[in-house]
Protein backbone atom coordinates (compact mmCIF):
# COMPACT_ATOMS: atom_id res chain seq x y z
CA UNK A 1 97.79 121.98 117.23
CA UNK A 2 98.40 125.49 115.35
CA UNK A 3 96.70 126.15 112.15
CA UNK A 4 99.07 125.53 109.53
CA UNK A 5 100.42 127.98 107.44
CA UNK A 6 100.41 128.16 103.53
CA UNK A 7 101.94 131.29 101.86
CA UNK A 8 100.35 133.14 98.53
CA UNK A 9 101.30 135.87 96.60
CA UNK A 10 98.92 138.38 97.80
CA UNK A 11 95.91 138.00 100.49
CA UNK A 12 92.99 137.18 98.45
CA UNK A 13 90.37 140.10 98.50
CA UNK A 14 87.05 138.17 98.22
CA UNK A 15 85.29 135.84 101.50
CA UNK A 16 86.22 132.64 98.54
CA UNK A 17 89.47 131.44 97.56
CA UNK A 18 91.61 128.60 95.80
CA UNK A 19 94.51 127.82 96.94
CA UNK A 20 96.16 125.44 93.68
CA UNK A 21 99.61 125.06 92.76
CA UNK A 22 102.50 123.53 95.40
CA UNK A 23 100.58 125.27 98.11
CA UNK A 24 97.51 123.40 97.16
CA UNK A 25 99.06 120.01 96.93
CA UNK A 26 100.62 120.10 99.87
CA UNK A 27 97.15 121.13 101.65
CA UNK A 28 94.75 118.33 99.76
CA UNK A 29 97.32 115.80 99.36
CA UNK A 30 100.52 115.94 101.86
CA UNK A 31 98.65 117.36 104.55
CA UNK A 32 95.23 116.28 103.61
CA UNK A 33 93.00 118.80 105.36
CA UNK A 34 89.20 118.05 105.60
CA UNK A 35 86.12 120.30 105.43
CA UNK A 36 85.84 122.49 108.17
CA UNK A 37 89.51 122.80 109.43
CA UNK A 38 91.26 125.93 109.65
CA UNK A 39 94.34 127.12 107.95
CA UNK A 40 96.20 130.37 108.15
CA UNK A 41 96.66 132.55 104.75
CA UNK A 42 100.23 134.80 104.90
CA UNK A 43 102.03 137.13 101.93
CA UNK A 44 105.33 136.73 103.30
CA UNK A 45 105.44 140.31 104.04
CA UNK A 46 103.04 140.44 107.24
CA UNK A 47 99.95 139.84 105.61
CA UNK A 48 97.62 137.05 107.39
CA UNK A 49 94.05 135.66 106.60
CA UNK A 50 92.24 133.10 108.52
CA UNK A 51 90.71 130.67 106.75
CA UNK A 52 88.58 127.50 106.97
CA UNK A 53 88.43 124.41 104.07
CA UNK A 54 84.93 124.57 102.09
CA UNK A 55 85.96 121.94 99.97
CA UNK A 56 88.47 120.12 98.74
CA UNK A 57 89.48 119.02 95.26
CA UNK A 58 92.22 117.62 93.42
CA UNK A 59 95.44 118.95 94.66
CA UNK A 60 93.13 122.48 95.63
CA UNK A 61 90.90 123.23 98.44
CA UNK A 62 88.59 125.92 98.02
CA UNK A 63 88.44 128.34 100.90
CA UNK A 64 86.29 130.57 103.31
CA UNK A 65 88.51 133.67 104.01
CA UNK A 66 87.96 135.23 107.64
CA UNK A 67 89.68 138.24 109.40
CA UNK A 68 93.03 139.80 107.96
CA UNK A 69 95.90 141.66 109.83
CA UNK A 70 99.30 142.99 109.74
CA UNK A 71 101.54 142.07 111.62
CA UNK A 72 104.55 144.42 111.40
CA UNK A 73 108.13 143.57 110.96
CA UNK A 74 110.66 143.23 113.88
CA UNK A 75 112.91 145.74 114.67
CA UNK A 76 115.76 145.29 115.37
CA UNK A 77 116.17 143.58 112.26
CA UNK A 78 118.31 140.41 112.81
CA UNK A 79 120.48 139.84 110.02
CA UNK A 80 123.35 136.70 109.74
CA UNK A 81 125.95 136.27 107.55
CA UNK A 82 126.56 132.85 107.39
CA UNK A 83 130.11 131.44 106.10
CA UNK A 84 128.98 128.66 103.41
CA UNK A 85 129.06 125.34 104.41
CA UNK A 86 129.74 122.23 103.17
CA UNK A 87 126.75 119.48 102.29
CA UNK A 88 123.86 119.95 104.07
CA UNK A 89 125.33 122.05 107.22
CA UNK A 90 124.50 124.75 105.22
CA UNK A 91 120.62 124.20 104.97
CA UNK A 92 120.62 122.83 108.34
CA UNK A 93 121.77 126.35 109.55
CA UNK A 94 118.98 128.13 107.46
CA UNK A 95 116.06 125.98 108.30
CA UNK A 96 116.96 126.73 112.15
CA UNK A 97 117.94 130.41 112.15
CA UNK A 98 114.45 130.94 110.38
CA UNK A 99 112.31 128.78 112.62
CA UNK A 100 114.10 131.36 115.83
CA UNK A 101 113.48 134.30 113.80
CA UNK A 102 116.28 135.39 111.42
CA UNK A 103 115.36 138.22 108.51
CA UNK A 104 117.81 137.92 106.03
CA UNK A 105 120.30 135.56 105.38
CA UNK A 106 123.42 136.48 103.03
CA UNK A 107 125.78 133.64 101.86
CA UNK A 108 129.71 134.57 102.79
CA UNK A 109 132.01 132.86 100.76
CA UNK A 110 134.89 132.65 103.19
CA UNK A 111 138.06 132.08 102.75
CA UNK A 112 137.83 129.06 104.29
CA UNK A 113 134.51 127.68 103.26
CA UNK A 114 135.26 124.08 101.66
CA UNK A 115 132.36 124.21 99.20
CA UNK A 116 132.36 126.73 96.61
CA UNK A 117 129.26 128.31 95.02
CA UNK A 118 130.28 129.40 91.71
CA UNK A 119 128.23 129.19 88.70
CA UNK A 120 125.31 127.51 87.95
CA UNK A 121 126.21 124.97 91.07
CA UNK A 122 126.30 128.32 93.12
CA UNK A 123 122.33 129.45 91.68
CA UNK A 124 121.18 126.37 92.79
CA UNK A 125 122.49 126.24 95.67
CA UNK A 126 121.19 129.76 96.39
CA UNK A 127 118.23 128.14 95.48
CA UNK A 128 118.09 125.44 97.71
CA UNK A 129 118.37 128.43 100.80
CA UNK A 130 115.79 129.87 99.18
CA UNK A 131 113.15 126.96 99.81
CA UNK A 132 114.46 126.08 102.90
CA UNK A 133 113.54 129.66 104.17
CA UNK A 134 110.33 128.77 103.08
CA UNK A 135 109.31 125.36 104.18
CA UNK A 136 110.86 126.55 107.40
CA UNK A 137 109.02 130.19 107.89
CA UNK A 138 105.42 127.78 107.32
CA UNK A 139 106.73 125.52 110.24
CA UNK A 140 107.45 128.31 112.52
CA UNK A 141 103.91 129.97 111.41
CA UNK A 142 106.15 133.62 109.98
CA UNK A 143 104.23 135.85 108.73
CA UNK A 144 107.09 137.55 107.11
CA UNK A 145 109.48 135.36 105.11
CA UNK A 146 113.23 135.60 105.86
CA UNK A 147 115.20 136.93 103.07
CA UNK A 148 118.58 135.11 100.98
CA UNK A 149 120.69 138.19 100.33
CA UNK A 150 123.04 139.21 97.72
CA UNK A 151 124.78 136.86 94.94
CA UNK A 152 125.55 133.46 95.53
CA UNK A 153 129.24 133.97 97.23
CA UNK A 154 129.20 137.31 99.25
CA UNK A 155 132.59 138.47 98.85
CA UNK A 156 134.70 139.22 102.18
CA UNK A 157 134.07 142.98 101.12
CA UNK A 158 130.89 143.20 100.59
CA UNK A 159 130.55 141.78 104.27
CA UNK A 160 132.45 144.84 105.37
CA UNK A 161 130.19 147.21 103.29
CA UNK A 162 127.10 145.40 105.12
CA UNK A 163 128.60 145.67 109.01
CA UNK A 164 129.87 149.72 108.80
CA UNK A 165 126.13 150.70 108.66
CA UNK A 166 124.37 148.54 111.14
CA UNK A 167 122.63 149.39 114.39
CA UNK A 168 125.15 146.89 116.23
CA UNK A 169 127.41 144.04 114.37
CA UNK A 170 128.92 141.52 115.73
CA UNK A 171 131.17 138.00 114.93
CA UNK A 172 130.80 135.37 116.59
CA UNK A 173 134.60 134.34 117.60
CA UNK A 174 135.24 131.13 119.86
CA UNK A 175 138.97 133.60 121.34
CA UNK A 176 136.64 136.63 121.49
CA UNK A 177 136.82 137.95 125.11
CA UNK A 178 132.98 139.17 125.53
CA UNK A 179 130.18 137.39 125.55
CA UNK A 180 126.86 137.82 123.10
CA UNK A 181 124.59 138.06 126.53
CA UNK A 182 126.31 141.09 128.09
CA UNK A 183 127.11 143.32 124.42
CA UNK A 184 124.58 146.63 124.02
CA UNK A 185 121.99 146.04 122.00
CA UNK A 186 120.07 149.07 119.82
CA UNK A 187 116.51 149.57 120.24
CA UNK A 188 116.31 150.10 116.45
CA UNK A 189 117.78 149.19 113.39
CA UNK A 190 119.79 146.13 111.53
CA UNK A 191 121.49 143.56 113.97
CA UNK A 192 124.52 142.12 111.66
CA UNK A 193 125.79 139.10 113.18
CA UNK A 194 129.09 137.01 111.29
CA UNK A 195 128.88 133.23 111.72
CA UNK A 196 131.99 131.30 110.05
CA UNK A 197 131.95 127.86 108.13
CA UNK A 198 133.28 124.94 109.01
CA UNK A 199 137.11 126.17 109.23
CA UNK A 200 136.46 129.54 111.08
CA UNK A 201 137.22 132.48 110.43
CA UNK A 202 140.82 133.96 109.24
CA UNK A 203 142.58 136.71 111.12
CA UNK A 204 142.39 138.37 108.36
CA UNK A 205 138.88 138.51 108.34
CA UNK A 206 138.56 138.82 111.61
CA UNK A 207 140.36 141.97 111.45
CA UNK A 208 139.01 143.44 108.34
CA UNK A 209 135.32 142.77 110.17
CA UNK A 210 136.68 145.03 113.23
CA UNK A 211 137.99 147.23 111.16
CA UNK A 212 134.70 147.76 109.53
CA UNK A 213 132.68 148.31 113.30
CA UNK A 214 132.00 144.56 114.16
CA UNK A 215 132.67 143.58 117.88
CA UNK A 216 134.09 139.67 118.25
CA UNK A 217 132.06 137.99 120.65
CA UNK A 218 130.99 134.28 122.17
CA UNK A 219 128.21 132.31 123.30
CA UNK A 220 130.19 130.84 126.08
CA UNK A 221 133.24 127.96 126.38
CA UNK A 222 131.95 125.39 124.04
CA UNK A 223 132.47 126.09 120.50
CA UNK A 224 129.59 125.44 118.62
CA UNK A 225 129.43 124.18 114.95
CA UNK A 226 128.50 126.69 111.90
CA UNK A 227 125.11 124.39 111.31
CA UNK A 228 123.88 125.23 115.05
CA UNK A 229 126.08 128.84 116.42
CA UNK A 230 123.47 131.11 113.92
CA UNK A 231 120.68 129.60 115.52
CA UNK A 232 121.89 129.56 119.55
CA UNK A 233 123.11 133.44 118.86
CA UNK A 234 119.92 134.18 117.54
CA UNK A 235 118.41 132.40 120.44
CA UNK A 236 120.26 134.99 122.69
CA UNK A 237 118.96 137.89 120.87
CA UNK A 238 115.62 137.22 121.20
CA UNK A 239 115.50 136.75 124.38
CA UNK A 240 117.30 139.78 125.04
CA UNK A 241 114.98 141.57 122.68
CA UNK A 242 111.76 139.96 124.65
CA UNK A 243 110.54 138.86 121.62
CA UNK A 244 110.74 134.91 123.70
C-alpha cells in the first residue's frame, strides 16, 4: 500500500515536524499510524516531503522529514464546469473528477439545476465541494489540490466569459454529433469542459456555449448521469494526454 497523504500549509523546513490539528487526528487516531511508517507531506501546490512517524501523541505524531520535490502542474489544465446537482450527485461528481485528475471545478447554476445555491445554503454548499476536493486529492495521493472556482452559482455568462479564452472547450451533449475521443486537443493551455445537471442542458445554453467557442461533443451512445459524465470525460482526456 501507498504512503498516505496528509496536506499542510507549507513544507516544513527543519528534518522534525508536528503534524496537529484535523491532519493530525486523522493520522494518530483515524488512521492510527505507528512508529516507523511512512507518510507523504504535500502543500497542495506541488510541494511533497517524505516522511516517517517518530512518535506519536495525542491526536499528533511527531515526524522525521526526508527528501522534498516539486512536482509541477499539468498542462493542459483540465477544467469542468459542472451544472449543480441535486443531493449528493453533486459531491459524488467532485470526489471522482478529482481522484482522475480535474484542476478546477466551477459550480454552474443552470437553468435547469433543481437545487439552488443561494445564500448562506449556497456558502455551504460551496463548502462542502471544497472538502470533498480535499479528502479526495489525499486518496488519489495529488500533490496539487483541485480548485472550487468562482461564487457559489456561476451564472450562464460567466460560463461564456470562461470558454472564449481556453486552449480547447468543449460540452458534453448526449445529440452532439462528435465524439470526445476523436476532437483536437492543445498541447498547452486550459481544457474547459461543460457537464450539465440532472435536466441537461437548454438550447439556449447550448447555443450561447457555441457561440462563445465551445464544440458539443459525446462519450458515446449511452448517456451518462451528471454524478459520473465529468469523471468518464476526464477519463478520456487523460488518456489522450498520456498522463494514464
Amino acid at each position: 500500500m501507498s504512503a498516505p497523504l496528509f496536506l499542510v500549509d507549507d513544507l516544513p523546513a527543519s528534518s522534525r515536524f508536528t503534524l496537529g490539528g484535523k491532519e493530525g487526528h486523522h493520522a494518530a487516531d483515524v488512521q492510527r499510524l505507528k512508529v516507523g511508517e511512512a507518510l507523504l507531506l504535500s502543500d497542495g501546490r506541488g510541494g511533497l516531503a517524505q516522511a516517517e512517524v517518530a512518535a506519536v501523541g495525542r491526536s499528533s505524531i511527531d515526524l522525521r522529514v526526508g527528501e522534498r520535490t516539486f512536482v509541477p502542474a499539468g498542462d493542459p489544465r483540465l477544467v469542468v464546469v459542472q451544472g449543480i446537482a441535486k443531493g449528493d450527485r453533486g459531491e459524488l461528481a467532485v470526489q471522482a473528477m478529482t481522484e482522475v485528475g480535474v484542476d478546477e471545478i466551477v459550480p454552474w447554476a443552470a437553468s435547469r439545476s433543481v437545487a439552488q445555491w443561494r445564500g448562506d445554503r449556497g456558502v455551504r454548499a460551496r463548502e462542502k465541494w471544497v472538502s470533498t476536493v480535499r479528502e479526495a486529492a489525499k486518496q488519489a495521493r495529488r500533490p496539487w489540490l483541485p480548485v472550487v472556482a468562482g461564487d457559489p452559482d456561476v451564472s450562464t455568462k460567466k460560463v461564456e466569459a470562461r470558454l472564449g479564452p481556453a486552449a480547447a472547450a468543449f460540452v458534453l451533449h448526449e445529440e452532439a454529433s462528435d465524439r470526445l475521443t476523436a476532437a483536437k486537443l492543445p498541447e498547452s493551455g486550459e481544457i474547459v469542459l461543460v457537464v450539465g445537471p440532472e435536466g441537461g442542458i437548454s438550447d439556449q445554453e447550448l447555443g450561447a456555449f457555441v457561440a462563445a467557442g465551445a464544440h458539443p461533443v459525446k462519450l458515446g451512445d449511452s448517456v451518462l448521469r451528471t454524478s459520473t459524465a465529468g469523471m468518464a470525460a476526464l477519463s478520456v482526456l487523460n488518456a489522450r494526454l498520456d498522463r494514464w
